[in-house]
Protein backbone atom coordinates (compact mmCIF):
# COMPACT_ATOMS: atom_id res chain seq x y z
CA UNK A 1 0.00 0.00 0.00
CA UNK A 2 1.15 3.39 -0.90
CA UNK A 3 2.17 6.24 2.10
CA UNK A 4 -1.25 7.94 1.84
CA UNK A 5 -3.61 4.79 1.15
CA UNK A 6 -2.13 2.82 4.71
CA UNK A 7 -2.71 6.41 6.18
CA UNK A 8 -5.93 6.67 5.24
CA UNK A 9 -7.33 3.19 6.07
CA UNK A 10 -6.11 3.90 9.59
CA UNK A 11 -7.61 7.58 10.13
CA UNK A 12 -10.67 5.86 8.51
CA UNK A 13 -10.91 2.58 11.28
CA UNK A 14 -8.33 3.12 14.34
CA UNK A 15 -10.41 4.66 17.21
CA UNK A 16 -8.89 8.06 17.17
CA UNK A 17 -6.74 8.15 20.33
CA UNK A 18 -3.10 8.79 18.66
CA UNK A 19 -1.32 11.66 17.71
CA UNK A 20 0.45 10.30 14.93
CA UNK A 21 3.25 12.09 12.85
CA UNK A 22 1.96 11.89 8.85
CA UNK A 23 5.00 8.89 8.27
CA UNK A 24 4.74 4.72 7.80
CA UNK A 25 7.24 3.02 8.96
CA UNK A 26 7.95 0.12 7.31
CA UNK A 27 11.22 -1.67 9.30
CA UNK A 28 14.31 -0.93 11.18
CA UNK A 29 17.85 -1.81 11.70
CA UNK A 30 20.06 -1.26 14.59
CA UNK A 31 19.09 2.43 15.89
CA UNK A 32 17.62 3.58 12.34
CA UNK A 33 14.03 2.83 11.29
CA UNK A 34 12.84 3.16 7.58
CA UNK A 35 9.63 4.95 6.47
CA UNK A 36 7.31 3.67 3.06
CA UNK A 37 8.86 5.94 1.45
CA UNK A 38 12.65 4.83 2.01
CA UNK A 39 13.71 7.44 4.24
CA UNK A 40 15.97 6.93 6.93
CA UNK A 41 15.49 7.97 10.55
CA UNK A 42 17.69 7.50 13.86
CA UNK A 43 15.56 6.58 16.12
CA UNK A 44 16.12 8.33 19.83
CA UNK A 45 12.78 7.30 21.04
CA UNK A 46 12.78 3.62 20.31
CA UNK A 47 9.14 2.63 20.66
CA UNK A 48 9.34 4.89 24.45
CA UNK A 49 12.02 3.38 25.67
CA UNK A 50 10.62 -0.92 24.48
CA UNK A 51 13.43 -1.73 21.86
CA UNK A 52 16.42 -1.67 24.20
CA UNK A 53 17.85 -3.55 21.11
CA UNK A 54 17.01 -1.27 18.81
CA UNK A 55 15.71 -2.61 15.57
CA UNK A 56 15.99 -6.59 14.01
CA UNK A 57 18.75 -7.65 16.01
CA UNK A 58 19.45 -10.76 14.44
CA UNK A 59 20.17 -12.75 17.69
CA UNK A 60 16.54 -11.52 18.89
CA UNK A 61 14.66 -12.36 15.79
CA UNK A 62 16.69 -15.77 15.66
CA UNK A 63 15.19 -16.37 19.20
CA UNK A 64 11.35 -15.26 18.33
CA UNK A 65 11.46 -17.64 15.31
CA UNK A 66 13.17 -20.48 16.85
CA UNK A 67 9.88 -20.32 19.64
CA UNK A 68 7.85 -19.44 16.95
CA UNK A 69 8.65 -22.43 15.41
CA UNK A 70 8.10 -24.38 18.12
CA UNK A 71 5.36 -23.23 20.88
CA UNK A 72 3.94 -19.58 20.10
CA UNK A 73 1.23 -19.88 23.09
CA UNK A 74 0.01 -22.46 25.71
CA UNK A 75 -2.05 -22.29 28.60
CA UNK A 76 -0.65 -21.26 31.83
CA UNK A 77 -1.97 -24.29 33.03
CA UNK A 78 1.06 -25.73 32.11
CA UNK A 79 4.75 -25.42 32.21
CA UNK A 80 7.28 -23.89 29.85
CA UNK A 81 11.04 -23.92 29.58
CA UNK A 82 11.48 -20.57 28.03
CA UNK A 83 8.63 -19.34 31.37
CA UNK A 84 10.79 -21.29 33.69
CA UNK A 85 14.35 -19.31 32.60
CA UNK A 86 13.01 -15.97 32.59
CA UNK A 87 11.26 -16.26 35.99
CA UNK A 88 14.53 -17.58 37.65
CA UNK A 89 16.21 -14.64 35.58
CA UNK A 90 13.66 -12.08 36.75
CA UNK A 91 14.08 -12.53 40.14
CA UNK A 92 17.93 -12.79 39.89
CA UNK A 93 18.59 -9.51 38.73
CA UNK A 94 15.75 -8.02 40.96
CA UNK A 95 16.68 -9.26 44.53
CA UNK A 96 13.19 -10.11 44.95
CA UNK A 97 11.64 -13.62 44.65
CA UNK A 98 8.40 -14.24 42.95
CA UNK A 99 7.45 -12.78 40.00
CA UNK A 100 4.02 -12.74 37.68
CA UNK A 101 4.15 -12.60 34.14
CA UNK A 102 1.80 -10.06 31.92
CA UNK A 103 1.25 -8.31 29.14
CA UNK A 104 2.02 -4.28 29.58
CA UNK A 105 3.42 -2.35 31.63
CA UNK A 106 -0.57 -1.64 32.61
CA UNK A 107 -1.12 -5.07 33.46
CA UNK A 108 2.16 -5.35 35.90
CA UNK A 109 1.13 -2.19 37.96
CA UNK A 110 -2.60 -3.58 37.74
CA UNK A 111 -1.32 -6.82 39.47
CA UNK A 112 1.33 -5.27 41.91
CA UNK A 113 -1.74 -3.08 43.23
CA UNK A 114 -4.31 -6.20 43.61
CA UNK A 115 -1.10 -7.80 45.42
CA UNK A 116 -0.43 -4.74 48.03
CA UNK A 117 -4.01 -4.43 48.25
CA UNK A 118 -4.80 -8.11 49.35
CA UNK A 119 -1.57 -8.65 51.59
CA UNK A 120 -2.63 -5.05 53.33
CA UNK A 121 -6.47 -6.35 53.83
CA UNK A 122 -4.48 -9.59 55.40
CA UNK A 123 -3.15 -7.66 58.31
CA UNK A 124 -5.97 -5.03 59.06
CA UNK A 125 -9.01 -4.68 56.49
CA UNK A 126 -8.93 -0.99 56.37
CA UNK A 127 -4.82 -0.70 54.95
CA UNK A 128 -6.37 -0.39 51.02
CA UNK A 129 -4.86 2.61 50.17
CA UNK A 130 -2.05 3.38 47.63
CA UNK A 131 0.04 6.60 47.67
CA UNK A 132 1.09 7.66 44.51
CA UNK A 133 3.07 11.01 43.19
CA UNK A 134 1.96 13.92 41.29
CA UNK A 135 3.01 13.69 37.83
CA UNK A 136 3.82 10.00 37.68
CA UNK A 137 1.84 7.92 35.12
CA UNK A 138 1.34 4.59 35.72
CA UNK A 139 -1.12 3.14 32.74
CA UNK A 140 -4.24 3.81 30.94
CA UNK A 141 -6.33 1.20 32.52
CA UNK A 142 -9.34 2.33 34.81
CA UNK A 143 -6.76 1.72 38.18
CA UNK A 144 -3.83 2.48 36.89
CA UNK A 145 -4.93 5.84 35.53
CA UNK A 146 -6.38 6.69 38.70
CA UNK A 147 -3.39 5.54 40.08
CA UNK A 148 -1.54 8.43 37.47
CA UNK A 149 -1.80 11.63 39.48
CA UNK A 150 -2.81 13.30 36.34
CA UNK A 151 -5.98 14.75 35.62
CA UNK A 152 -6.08 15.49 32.14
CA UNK A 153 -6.17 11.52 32.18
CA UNK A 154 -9.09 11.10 34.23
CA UNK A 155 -11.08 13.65 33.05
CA UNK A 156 -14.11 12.01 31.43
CA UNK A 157 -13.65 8.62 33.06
CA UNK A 158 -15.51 9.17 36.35
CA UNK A 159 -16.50 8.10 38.75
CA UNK A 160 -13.29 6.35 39.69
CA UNK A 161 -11.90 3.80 41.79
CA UNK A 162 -11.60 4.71 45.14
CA UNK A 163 -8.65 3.81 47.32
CA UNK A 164 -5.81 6.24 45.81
CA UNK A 165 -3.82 9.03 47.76
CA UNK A 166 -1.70 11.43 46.05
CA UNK A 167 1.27 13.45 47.04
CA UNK A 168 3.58 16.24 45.46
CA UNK A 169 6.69 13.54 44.28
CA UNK A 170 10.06 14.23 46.15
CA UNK A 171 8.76 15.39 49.32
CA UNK A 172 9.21 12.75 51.93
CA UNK A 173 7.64 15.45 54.48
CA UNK A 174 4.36 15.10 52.72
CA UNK A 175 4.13 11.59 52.50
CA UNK A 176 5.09 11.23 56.24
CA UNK A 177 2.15 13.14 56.30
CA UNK A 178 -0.18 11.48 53.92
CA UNK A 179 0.22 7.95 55.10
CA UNK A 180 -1.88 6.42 57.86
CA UNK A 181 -3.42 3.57 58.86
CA UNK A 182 -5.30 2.83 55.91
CA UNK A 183 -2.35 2.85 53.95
CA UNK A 184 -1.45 -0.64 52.36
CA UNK A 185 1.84 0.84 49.50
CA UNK A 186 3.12 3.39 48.32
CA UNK A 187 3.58 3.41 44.09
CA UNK A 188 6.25 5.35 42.76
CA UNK A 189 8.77 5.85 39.74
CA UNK A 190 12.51 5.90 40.45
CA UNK A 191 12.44 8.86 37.70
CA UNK A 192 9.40 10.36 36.61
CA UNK A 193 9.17 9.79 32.64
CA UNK A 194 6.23 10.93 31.26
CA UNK A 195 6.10 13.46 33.34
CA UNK A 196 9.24 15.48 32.11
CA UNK A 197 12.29 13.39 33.65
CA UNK A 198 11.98 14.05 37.11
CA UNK A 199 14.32 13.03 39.33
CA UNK A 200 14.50 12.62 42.72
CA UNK A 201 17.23 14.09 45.56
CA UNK A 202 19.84 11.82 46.44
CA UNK A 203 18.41 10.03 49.86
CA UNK A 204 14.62 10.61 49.06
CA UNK A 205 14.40 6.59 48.27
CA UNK A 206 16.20 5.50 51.44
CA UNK A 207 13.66 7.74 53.62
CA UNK A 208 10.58 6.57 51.85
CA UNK A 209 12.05 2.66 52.01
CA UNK A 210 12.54 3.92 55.89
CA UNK A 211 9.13 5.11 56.23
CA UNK A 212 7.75 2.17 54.81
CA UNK A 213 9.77 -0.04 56.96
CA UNK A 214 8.50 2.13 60.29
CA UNK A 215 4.70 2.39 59.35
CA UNK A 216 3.84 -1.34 57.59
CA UNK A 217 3.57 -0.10 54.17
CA UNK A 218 4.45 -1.98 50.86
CA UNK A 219 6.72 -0.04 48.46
CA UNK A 220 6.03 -0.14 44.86
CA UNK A 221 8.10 1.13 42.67
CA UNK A 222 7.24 1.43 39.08
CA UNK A 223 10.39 0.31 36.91
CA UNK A 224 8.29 0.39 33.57
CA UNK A 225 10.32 3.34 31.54
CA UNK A 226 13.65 3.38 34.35
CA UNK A 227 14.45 -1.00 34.31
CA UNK A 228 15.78 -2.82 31.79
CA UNK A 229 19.46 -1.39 32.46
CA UNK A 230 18.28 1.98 31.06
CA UNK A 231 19.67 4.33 33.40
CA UNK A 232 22.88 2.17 33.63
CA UNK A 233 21.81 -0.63 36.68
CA UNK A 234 19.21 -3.19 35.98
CA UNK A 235 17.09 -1.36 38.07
CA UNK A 236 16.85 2.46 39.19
CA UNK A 237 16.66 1.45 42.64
CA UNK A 238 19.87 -0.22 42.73
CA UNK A 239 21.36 2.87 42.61
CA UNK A 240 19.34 4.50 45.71
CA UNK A 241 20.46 1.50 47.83
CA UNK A 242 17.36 0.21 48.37
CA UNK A 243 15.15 -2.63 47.41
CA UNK A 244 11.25 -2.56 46.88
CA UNK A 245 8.58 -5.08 48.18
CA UNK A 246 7.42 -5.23 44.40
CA UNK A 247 8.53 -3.56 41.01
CA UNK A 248 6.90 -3.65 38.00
CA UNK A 249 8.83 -4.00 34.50
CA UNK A 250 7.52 -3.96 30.88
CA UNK A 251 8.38 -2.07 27.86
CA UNK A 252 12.18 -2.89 27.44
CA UNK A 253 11.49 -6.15 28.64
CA UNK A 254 10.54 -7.73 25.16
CA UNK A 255 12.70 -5.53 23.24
CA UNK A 256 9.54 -5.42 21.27
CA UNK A 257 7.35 -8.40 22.01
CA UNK A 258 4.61 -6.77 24.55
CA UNK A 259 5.21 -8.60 27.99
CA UNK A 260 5.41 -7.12 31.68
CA UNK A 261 5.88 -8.61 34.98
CA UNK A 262 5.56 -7.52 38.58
CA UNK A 263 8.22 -9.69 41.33
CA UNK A 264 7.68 -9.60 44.67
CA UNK A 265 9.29 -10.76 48.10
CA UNK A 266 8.30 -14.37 49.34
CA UNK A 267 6.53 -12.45 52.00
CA UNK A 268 4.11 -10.47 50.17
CA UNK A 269 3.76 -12.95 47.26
CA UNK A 270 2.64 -15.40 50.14
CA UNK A 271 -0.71 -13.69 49.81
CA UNK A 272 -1.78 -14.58 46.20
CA UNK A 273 -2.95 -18.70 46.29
CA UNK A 274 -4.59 -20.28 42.92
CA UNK A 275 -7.47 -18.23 41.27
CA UNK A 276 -6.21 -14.99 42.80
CA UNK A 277 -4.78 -13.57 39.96
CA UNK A 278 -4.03 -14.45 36.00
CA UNK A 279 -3.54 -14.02 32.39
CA UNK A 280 -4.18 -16.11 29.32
CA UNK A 281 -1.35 -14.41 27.38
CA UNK A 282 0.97 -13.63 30.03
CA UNK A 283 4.64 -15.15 30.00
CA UNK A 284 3.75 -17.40 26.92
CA UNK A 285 6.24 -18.88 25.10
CA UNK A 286 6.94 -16.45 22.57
CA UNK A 287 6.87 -13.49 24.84
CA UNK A 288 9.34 -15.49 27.07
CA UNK A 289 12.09 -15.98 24.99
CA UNK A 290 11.92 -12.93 23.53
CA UNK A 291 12.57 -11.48 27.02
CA UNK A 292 15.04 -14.48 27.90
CA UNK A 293 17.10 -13.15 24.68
CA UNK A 294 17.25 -9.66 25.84
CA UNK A 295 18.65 -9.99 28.90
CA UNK A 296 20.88 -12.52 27.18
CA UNK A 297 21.96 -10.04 24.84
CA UNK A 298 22.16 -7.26 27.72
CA UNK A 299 24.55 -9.20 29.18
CA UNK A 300 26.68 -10.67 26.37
CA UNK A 301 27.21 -7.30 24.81
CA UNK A 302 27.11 -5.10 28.01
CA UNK A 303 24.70 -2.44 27.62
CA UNK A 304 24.18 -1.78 30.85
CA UNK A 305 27.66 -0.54 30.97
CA UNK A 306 27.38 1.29 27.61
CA UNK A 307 23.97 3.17 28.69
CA UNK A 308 25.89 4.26 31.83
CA UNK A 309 29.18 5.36 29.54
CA UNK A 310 27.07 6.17 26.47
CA UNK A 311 24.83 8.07 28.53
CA UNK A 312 27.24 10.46 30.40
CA UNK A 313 28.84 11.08 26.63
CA UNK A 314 25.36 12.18 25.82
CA UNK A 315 24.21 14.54 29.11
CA UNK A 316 27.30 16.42 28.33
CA UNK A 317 26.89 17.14 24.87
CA UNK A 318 23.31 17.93 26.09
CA UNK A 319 24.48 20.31 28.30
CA UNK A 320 26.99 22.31 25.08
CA UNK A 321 23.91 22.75 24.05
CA UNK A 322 22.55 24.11 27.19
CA UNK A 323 25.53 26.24 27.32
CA UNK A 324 24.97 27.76 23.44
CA UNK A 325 20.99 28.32 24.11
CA UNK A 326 20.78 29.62 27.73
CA UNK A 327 17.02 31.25 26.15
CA UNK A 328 15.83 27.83 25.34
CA UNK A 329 17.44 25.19 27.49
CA UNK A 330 17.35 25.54 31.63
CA UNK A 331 18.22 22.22 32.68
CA UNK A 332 19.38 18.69 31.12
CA UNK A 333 18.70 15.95 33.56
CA UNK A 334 17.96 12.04 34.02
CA UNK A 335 20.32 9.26 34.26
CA UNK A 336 21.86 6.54 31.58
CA UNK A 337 20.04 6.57 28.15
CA UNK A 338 16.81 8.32 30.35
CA UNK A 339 17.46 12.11 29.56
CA UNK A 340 15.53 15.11 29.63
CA UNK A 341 15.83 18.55 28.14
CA UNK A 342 13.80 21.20 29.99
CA UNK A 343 12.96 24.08 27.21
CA UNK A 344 11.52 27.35 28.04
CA UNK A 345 9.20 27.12 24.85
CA UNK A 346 6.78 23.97 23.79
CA UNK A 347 8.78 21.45 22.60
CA UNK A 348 6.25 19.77 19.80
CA UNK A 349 7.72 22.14 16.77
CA UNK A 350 11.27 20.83 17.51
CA UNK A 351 10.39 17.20 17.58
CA UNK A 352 8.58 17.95 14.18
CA UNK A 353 12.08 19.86 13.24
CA UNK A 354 14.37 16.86 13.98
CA UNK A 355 11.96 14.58 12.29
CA UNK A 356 12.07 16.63 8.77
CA UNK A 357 15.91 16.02 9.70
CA UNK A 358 15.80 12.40 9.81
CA UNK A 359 15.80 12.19 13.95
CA UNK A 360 13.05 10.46 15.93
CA UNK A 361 12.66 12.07 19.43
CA UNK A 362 10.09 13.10 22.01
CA UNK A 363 8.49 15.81 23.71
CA UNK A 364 6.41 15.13 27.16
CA UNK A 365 4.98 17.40 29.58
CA UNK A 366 4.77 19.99 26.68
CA UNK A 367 8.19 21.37 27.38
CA UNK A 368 10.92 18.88 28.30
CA UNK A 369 12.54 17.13 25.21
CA UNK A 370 12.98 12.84 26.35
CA UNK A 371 15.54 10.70 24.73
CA UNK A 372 15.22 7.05 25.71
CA UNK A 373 17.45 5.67 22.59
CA UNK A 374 18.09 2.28 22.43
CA UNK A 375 20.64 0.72 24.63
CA UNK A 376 23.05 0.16 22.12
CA UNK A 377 23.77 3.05 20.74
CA UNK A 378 27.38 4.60 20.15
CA UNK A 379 28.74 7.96 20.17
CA UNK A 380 28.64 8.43 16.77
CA UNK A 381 24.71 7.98 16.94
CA UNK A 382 24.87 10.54 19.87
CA UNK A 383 26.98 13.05 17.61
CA UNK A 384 24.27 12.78 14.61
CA UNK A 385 21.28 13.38 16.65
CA UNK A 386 23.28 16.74 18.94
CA UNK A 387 24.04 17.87 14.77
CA UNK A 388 20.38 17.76 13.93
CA UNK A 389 19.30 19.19 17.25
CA UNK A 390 21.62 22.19 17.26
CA UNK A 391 20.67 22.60 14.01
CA UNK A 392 17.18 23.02 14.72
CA UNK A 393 17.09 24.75 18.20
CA UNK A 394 19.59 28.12 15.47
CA UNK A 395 16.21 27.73 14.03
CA UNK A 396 14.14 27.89 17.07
């Protein structure tokens, strides 16, 4: 189908919920993608922040069509080799030790919230409420938007579930403050993504893991956009010194392949017995080894080490360009391959700008630019997409 025909068809029957820039992409390789039309785009967004690969890395695609070829889906009424290794992998690399396979990102905080909300009902049936931050986002479903501390999410969608708390996010005083005795978790990002990069001080984590320990209270934390090696640990939270009761993981996971998972400690995972919870796609064979390849591959070719080196190489050349536009640029921030580029104008017509360039990048909260490239980048990519944004921000 020709550029305009597949655009049509889709404007004419997708619900219309999307945004979408006026190209078709038609496949990828390494960190470029390919539109219908043949033109070539380095792609600093990588599906926000799922192809940790970036595009048809061959030892990736070898592994979906060797399961493919084999087992695409069975019921999780029985077992699977390629569910066994990536449990036993999951909870590895976590610290934790039980973990529940899904289908988003969605699904995993879904689940993590049913789990904190059953094991706080087990020790005194009023803990059922869930302290989340202002500005996080934590899925589209009904709970998980109500869980996002958002409103121009909810709006429309009332009345909504009941049960949630929220709190400005890096401001331990008021969440001393907002939990009680009806709190049952706390749910929050290491590093707020979608809502413009935000980080957190230094020893925020290690007083809200304190707090949690002193007052009962399950901590959540929301690894969706940060895990995945992405900020240059496996996990954000490895590098606060702290370890959750549950996390949640997703995009990155599958490098592609939709799958999510929430892991837990033995104690709080205790609570869930048959029935409690499930999923007729979740960790199915396909989705598995696509996620047992990734962190295969993460760890063969060390991109947890190259988004950490990779990463810095990119903040400062981020912050030249902070230097050169003081009008336009007041902060760069974020951690790893997880950065952020606070403007002092919208940021939409400069992602449009770097597209006409051939650059594929993001704009969230309206002003901060987010670059969540894939893992696997190299400096040269780094150097092509500072060209074509100092290029465009003379423009700006």
């Amino acid at each position: 189908m020709k550029t305009q025909d597949i655009i049509q068809v889709v404007e004419d029957y997708y619900m219309p919920v999307f945004a979408r820039y006026n190209i078709v992409l038609s496949h990828g390789e390494g960190p470029y993608v390919y539109d219908n039309d043949g033109k070539k785009y380095l792609d600093f967004l990588a599906g926000i922040a799922v192809n940790v690969l970036g595009h048809a890395h061959p030892k990736l695609v070898a592994a979906i069509a060797e399961q493919a070829g084999k087992l695409i889906h069975c019921s999780n009424l029985y077992y699977t080799e390629a569910q066994a290794k990536l449990v036993k992998s999951l909870a590895a690399a976590s610290g934790l030790d039980k973990v529940f396979i899904a289908n988003s990102g969605a699904e995993a905080n879904e689940g993590a919230m049913k789990l904190a909300r059953k094991y706080g009902k087990h020790l005194n049936s009023k803990k059922v409420d869930i302290i989340t931050a202002q500005n996080c986002f934590h899925g589209r479903t009904l709970a998980t938007l109500t869980a996002t501390a958002q409103p121009k999410y909810q709006e429309g969608y009332e009345p909504l579930p009941g049960g949630f708390k929220y709190v400005p996010f890096n401001d331990i005083e008021a969440l001393k403050a907002a939990v009680s005795e009806t709190t049952c978790a706390i749910l929050l990002e290491p590093i707020q993504g979608e809502g413009g990069i935000n980080m957190p001080d230094e020893q925020y984590f290690k007083q809200v893991r304190a707090l949690c320990d002193e007052k009962g209270v399950l901590l959540i934390l929301d690894e969706i956009q940060t895990g995945m090696g992405r900020t240059g640990s496996m996990f954000a939270y490895e590098q606060y010194g702290i370890t959750p009761d549950i996390v949640t993981i997703a995009k990155g996971l599958g490098g592609g392949v939709p799958i999510g998972a929430f892991i837990a400690s033995n104690k709080v995972a205790a609570i869930f017995h048959s029935g409690d919870h499930g999923s007729t796609f979740g960790g199915n064979p396909l989705a598995s080894a696509a996620a047992n390849a990734v962190l295969s591959i993460i760890a063969q070719e060390k991109l947890i080490e190259n988004a950490k080196t990779v990463g810095n190489y990119f903040e400062k050349g981020l912050l030249v360009l902070k230097a050169k536009y003081p009008k336009l640029i007041t902060e760069v921030r974020g951690k790893g391959l997880m950065l952020g580029v606070q403007l002092t104008v919208p940021g939409r017509e400069i992602v449009n700008q770097c597209l006409v360039q051939g650059v594929i990048i993001n704009c969230t909260a309206g002003d901060v630019l987010r670059f969540v490239p894939p893992l696997n980048i190299e400096r040269v990519h780094v150097d092509e997409l500072l060209a074509v944004l100092d290029a465009v921000l003379a423009q700006i």
